[in-house]
C-alpha atoms as a PDB file:
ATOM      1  CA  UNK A   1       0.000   0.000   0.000  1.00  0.00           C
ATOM      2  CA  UNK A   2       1.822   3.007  -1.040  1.00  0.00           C
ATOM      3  CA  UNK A   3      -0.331   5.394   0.714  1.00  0.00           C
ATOM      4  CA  UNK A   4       0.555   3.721   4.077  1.00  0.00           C
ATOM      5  CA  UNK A   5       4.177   3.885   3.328  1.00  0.00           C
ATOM      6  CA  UNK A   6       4.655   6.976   2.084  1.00  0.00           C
ATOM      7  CA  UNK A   7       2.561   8.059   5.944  1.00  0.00           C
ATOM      8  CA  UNK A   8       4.981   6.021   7.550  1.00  0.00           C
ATOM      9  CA  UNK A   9       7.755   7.668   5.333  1.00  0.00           C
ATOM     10  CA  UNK A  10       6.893  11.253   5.979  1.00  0.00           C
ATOM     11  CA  UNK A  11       6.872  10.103  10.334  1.00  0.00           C
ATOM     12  CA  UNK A  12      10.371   8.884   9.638  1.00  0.00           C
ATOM     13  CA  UNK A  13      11.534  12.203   7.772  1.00  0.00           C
ATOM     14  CA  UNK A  14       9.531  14.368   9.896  1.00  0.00           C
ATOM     15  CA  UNK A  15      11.581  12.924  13.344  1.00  0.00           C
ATOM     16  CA  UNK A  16      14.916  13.534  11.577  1.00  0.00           C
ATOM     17  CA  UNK A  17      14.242  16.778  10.541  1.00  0.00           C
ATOM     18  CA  UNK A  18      13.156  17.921  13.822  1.00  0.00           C
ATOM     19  CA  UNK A  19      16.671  16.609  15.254  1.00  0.00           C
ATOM     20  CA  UNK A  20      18.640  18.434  12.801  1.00  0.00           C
ATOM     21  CA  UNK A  21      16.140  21.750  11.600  1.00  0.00           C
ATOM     22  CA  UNK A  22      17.683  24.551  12.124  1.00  0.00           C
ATOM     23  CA  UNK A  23      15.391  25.842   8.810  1.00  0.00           C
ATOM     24  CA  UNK A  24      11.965  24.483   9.195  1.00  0.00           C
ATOM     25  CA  UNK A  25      10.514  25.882   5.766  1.00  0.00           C
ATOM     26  CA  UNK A  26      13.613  24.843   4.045  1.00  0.00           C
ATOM     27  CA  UNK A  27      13.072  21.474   5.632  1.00  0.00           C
ATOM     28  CA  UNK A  28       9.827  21.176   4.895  1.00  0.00           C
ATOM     29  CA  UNK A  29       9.926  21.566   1.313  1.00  0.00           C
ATOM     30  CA  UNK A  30      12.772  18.660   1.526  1.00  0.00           C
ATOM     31  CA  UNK A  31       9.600  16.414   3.287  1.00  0.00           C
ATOM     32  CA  UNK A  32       7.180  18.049   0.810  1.00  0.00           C
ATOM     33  CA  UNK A  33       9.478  16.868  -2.586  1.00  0.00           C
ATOM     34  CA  UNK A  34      10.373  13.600  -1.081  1.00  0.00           C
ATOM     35  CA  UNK A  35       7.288  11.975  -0.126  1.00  0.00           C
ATOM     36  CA  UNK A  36       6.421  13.447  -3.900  1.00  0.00           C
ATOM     37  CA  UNK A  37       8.685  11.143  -5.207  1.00  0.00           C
END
């Protein structure tokens, strides 16, 4: 189910980038283009 993954995706990208963000709107457009994909 690619819907489910790409949820389960975003959760995984979304705790790493709020370890490392130091640019929240430049990281989210990183989350935005990569659950895209």
């Amino acid at each position: 189910d690619i819907e489910a993954f790409k949820k389960l995706n975003a959760r995984g990208i979304e705790l790493e980038v709020r370890k490392v963000s130091t640019d929240p709107k430049l990281k989210m457009m990183d989350l935005i283009s990569k659950i895209d994909k």
